[in-house]
PDB file of N, CA and C in Angstrom:
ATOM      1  N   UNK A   1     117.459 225.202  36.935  1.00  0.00           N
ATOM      2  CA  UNK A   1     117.319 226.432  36.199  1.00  0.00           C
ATOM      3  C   UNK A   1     116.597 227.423  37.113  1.00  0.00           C
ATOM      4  N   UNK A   2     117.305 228.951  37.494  1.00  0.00           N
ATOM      5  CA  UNK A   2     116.185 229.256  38.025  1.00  0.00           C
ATOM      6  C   UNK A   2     115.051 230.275  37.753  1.00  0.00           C
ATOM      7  N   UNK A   3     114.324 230.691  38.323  1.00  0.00           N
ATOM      8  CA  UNK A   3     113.245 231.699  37.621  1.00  0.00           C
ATOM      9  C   UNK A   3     114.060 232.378  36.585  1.00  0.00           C
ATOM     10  N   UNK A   4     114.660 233.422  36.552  1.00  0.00           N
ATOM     11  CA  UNK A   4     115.144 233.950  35.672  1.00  0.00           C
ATOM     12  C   UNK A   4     115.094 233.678  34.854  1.00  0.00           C
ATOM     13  N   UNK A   5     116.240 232.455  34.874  1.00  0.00           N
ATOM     14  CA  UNK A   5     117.011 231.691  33.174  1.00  0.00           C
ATOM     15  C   UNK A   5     115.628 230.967  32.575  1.00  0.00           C
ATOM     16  N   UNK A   6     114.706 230.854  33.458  1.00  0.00           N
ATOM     17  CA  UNK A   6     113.348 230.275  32.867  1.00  0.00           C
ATOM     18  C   UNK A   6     112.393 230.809  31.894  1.00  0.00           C
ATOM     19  N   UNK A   7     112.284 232.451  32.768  1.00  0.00           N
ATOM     20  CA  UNK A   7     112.034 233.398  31.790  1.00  0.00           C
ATOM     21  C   UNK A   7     112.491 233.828  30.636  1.00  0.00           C
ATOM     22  N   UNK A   8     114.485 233.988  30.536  1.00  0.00           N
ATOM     23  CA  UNK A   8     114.845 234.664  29.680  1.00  0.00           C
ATOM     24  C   UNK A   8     114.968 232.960  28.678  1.00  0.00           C
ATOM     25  N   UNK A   9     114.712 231.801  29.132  1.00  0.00           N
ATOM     26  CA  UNK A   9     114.862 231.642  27.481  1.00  0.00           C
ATOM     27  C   UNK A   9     113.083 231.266  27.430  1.00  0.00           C
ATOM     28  N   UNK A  10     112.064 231.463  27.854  1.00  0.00           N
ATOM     29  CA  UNK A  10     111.135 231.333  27.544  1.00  0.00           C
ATOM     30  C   UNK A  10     110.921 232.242  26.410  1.00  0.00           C
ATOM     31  N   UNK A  11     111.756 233.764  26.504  1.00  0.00           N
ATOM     32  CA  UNK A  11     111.361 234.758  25.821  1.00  0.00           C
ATOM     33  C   UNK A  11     112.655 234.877  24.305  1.00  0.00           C
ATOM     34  N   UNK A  12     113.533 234.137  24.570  1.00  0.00           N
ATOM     35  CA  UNK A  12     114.537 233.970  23.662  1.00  0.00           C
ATOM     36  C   UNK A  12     113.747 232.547  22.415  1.00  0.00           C
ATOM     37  N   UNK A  13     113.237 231.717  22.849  1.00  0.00           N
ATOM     38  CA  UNK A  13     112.882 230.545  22.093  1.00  0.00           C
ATOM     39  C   UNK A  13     111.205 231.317  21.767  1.00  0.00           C
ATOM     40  N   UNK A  14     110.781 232.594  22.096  1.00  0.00           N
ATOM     41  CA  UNK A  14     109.401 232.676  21.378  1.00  0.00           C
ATOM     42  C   UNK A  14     108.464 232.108  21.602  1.00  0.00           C
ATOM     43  N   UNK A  15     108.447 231.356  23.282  1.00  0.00           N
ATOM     44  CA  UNK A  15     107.480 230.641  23.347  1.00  0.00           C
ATOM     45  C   UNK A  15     106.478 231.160  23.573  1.00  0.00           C
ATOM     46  N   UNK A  16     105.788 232.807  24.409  1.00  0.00           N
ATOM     47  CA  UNK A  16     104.971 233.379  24.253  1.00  0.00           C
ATOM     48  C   UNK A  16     104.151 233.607  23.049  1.00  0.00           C
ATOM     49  N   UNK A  17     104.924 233.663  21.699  1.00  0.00           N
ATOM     50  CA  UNK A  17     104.561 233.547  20.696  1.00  0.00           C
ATOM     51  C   UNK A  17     103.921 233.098  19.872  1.00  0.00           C
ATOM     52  N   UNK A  18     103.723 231.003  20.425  1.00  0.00           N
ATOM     53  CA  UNK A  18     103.759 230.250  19.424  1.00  0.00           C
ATOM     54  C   UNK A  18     102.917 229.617  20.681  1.00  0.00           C
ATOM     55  N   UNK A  19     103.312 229.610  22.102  1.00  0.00           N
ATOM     56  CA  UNK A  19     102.599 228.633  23.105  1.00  0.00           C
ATOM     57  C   UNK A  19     102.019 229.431  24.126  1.00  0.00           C
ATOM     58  N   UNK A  20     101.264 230.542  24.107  1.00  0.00           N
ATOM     59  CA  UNK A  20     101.092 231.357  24.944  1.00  0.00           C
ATOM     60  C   UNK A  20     100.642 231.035  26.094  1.00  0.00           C
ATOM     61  N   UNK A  21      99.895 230.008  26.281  1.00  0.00           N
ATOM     62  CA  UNK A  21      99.505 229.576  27.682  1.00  0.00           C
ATOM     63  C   UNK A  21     100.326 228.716  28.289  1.00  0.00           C
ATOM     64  N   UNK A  22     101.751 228.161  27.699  1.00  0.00           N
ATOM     65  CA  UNK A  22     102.812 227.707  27.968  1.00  0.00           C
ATOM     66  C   UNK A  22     104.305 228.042  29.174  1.00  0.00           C
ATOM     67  N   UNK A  23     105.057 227.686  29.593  1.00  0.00           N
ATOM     68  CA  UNK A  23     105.832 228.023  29.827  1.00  0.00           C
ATOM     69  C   UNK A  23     107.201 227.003  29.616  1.00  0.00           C
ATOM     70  N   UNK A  24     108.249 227.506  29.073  1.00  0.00           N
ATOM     71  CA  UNK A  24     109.672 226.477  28.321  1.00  0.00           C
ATOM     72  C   UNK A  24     110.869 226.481  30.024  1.00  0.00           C
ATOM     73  N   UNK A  25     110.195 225.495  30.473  1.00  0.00           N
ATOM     74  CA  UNK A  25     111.265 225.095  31.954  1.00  0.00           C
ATOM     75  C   UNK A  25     112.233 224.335  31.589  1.00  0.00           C
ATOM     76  N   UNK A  26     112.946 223.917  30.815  1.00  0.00           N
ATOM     77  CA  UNK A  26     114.068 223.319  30.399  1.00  0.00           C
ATOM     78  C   UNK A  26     113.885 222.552  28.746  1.00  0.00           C
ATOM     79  N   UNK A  27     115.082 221.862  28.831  1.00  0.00           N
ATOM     80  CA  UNK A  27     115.007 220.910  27.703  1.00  0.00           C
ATOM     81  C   UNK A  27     115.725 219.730  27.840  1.00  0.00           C
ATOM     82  N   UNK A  28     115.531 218.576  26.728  1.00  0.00           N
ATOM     83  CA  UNK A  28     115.767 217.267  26.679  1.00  0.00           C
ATOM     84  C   UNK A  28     117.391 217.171  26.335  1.00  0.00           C
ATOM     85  N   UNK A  29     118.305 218.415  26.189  1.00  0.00           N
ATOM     86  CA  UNK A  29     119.535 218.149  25.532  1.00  0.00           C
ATOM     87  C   UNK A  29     119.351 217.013  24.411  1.00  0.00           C
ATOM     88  N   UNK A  30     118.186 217.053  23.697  1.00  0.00           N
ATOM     89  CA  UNK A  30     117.897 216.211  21.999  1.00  0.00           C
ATOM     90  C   UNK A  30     116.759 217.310  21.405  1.00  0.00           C
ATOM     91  N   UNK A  31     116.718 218.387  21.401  1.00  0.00           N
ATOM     92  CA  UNK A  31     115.970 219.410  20.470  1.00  0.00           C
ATOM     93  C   UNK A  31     114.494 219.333  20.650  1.00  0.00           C
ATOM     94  N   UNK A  32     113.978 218.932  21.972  1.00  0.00           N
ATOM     95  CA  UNK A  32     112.914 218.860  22.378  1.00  0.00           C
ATOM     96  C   UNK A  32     112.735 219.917  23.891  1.00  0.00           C
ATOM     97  N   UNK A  33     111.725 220.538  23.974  1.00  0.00           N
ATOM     98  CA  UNK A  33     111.881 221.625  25.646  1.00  0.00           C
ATOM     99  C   UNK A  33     110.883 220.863  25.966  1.00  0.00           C
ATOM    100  N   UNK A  34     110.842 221.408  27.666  1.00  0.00           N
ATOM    101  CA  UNK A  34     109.917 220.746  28.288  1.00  0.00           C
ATOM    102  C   UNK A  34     109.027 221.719  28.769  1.00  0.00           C
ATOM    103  N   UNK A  35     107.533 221.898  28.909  1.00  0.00           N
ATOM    104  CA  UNK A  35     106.970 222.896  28.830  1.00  0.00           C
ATOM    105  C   UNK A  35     106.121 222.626  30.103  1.00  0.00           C
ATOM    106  N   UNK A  36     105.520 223.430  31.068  1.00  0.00           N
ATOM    107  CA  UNK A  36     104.356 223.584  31.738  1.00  0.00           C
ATOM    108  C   UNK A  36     103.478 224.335  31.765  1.00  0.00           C
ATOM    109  N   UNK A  37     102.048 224.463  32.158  1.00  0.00           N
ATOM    110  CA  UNK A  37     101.296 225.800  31.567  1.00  0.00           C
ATOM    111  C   UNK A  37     101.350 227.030  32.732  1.00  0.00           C
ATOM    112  N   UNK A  38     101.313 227.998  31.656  1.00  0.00           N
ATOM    113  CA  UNK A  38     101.842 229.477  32.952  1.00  0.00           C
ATOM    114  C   UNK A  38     100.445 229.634  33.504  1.00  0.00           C
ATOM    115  N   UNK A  39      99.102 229.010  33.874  1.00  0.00           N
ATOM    116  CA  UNK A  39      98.287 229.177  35.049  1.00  0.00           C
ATOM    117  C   UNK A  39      96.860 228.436  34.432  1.00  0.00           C
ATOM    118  N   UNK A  40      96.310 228.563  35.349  1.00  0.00           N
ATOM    119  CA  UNK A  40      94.952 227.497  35.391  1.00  0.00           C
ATOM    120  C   UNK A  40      95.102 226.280  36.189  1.00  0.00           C
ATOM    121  N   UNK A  41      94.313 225.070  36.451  1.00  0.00           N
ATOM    122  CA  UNK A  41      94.316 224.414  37.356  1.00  0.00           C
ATOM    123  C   UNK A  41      95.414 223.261  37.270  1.00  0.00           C
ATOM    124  N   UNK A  42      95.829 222.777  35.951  1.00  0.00           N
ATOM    125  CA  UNK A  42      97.034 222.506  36.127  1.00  0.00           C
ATOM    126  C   UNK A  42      98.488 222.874  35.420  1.00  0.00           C
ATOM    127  N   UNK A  43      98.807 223.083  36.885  1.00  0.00           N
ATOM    128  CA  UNK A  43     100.176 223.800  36.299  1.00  0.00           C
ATOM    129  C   UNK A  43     101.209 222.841  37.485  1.00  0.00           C
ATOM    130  N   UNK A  44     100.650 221.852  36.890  1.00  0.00           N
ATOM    131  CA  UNK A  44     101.995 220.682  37.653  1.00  0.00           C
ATOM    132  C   UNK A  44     102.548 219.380  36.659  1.00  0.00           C
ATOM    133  N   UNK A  45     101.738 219.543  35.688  1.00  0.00           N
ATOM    134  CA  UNK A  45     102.069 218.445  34.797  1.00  0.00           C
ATOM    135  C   UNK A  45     103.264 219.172  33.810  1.00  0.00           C
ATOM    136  N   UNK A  46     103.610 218.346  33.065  1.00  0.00           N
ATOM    137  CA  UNK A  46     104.972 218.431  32.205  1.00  0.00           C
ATOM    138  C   UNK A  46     105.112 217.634  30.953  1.00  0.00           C
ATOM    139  N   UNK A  47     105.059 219.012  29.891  1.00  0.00           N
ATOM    140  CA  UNK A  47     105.207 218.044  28.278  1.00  0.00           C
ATOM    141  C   UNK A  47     106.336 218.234  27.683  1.00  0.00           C
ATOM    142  N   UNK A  48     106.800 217.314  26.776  1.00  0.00           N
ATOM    143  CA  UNK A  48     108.225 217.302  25.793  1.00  0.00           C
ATOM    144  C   UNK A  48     107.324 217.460  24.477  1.00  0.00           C
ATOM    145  N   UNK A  49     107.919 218.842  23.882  1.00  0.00           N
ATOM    146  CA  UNK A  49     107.746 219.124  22.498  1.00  0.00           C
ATOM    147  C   UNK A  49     108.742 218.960  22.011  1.00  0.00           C
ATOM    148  N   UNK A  50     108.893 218.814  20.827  1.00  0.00           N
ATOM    149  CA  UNK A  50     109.747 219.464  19.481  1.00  0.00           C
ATOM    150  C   UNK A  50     109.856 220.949  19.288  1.00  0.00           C
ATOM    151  N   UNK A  51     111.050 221.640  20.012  1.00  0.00           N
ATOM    152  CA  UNK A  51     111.246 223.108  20.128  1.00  0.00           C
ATOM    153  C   UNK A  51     110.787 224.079  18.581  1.00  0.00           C
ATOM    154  N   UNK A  52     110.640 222.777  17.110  1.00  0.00           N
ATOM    155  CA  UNK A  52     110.625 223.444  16.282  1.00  0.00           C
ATOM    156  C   UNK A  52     109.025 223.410  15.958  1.00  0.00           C
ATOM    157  N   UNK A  53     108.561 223.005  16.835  1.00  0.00           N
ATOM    158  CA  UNK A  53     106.685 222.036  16.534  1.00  0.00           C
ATOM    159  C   UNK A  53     105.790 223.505  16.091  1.00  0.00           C
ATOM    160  N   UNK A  54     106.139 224.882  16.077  1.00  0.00           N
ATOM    161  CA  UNK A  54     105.774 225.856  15.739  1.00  0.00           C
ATOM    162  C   UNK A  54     104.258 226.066  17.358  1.00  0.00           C
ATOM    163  N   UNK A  55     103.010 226.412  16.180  1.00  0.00           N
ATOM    164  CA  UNK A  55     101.859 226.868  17.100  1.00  0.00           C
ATOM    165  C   UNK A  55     100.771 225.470  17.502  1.00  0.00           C
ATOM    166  N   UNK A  56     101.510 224.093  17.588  1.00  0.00           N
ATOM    167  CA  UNK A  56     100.746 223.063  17.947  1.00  0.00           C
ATOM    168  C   UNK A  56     100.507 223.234  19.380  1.00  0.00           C
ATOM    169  N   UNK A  57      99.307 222.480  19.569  1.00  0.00           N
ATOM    170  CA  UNK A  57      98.531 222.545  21.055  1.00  0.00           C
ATOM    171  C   UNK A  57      99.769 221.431  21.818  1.00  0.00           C
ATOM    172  N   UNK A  58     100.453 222.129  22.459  1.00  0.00           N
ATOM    173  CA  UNK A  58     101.122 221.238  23.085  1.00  0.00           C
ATOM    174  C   UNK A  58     100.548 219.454  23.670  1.00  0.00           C
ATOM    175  N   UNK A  59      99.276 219.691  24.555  1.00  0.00           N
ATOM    176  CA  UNK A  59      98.308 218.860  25.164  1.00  0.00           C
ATOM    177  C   UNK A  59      97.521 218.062  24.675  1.00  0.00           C
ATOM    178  N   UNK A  60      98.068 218.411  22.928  1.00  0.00           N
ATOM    179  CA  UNK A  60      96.951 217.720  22.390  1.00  0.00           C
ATOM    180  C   UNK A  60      97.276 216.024  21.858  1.00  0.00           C
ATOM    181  N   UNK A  61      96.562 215.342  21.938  1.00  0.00           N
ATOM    182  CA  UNK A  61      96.688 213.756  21.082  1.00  0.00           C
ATOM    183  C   UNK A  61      97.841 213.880  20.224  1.00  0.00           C
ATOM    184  N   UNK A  62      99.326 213.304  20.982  1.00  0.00           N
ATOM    185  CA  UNK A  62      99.809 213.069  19.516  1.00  0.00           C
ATOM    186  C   UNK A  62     101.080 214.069  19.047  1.00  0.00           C
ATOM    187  N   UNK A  63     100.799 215.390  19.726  1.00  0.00           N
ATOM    188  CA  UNK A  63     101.531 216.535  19.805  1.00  0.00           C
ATOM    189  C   UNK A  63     102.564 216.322  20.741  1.00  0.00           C
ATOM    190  N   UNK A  64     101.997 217.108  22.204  1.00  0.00           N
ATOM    191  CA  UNK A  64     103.600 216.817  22.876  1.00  0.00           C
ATOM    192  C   UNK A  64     103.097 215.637  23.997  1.00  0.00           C
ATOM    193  N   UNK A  65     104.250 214.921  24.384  1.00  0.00           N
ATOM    194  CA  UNK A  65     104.624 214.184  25.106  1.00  0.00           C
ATOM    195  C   UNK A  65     104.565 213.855  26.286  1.00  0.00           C
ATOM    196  N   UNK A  66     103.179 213.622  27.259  1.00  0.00           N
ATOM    197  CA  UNK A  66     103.341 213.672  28.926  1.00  0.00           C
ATOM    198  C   UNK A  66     104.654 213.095  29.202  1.00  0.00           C
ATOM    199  N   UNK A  67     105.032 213.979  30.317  1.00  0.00           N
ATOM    200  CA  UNK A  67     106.120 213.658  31.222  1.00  0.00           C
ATOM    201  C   UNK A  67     105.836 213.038  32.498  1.00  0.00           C
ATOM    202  N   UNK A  68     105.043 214.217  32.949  1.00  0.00           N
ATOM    203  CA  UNK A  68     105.037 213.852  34.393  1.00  0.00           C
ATOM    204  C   UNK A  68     103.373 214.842  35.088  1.00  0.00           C
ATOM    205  N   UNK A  69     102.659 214.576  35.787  1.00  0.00           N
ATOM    206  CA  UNK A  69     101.506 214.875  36.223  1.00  0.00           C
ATOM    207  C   UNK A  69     102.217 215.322  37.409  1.00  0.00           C
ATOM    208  N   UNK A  70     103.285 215.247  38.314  1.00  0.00           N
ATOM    209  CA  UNK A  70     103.702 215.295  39.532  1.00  0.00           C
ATOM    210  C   UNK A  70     105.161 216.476  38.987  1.00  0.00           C
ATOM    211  N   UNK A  71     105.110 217.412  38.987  1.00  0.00           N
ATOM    212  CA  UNK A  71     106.438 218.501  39.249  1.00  0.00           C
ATOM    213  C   UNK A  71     107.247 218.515  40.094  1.00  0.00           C
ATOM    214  N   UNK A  72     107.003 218.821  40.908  1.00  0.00           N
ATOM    215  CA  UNK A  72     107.980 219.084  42.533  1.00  0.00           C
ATOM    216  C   UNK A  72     108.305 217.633  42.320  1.00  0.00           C
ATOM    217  N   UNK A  73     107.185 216.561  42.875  1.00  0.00           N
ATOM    218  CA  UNK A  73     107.878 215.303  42.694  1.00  0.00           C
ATOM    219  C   UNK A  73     108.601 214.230  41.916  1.00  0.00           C
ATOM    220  N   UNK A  74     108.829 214.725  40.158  1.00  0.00           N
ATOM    221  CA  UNK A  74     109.620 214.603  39.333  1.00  0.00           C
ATOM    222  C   UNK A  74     110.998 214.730  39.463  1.00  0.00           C
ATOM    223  N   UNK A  75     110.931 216.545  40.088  1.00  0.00           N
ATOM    224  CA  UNK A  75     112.277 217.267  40.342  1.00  0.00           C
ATOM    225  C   UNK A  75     112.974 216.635  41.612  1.00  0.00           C
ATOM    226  N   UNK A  76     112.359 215.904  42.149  1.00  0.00           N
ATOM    227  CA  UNK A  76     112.808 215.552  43.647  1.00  0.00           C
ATOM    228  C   UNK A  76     113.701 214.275  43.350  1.00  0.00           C
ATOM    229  N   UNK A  77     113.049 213.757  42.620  1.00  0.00           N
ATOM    230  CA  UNK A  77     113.621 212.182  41.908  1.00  0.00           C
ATOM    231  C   UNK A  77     114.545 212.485  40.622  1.00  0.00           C
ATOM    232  N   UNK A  78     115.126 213.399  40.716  1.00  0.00           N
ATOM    233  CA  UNK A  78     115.864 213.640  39.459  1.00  0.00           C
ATOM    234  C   UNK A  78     115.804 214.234  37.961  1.00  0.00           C
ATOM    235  N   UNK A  79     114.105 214.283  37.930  1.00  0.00           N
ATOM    236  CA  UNK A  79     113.636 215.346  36.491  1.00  0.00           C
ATOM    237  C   UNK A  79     114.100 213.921  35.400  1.00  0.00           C
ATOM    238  N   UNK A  80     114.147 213.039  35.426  1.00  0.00           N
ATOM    239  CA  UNK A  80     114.573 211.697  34.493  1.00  0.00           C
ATOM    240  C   UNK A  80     113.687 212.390  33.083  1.00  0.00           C
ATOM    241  N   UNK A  81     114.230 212.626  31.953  1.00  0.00           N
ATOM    242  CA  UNK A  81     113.351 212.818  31.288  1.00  0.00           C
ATOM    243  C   UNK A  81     113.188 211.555  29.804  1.00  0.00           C
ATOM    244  N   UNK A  82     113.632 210.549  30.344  1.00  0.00           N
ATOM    245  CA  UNK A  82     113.432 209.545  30.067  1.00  0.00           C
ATOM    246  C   UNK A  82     114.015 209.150  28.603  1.00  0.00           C
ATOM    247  N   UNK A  83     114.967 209.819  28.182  1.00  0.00           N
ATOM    248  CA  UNK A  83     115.637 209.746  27.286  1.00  0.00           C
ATOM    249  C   UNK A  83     117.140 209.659  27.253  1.00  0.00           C
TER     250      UNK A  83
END
């Protein structure tokens, strides 16, 4: 996906809205996106929400889903999102 299409559906799915310190870098093709945070110290890890999960703390216990602590090196190995 690239910057662009990252942005325009970040801003099409409302995620500024609902996940503001968020950013929507793809999805699970099963109604879940995969999110990273748009800045602070980490912005390499990777969560699976429920696109419909509204204003939940993505990060939090229980909420969304670690993926991956490693980005670049996820994407390098294929982005497996384990489903």
């Amino acid at each position: 996906m690239t910057p662009d299409l990252v942005l325009l559906r970040s801003l099409n799915d409302e995620v500024g809205e609902y996940h503001s310190d968020w950013m929507l870098i793809g999805d699970d093709s099963g109604g879940s996106g995969l999110f990273m945070r748009r800045g602070g110290g980490d912005r390499a890890s990777v969560y699976r929400l429920d696109l419909g999960a509204g204003d939940s703390a993505i990060d939090s216990p229980g909420v969304g889903e670690w993926v991956t602590d490693d980005l670049l090196g996820w994407l390098a190995a294929g982005a497996d999102t384990g489903r």
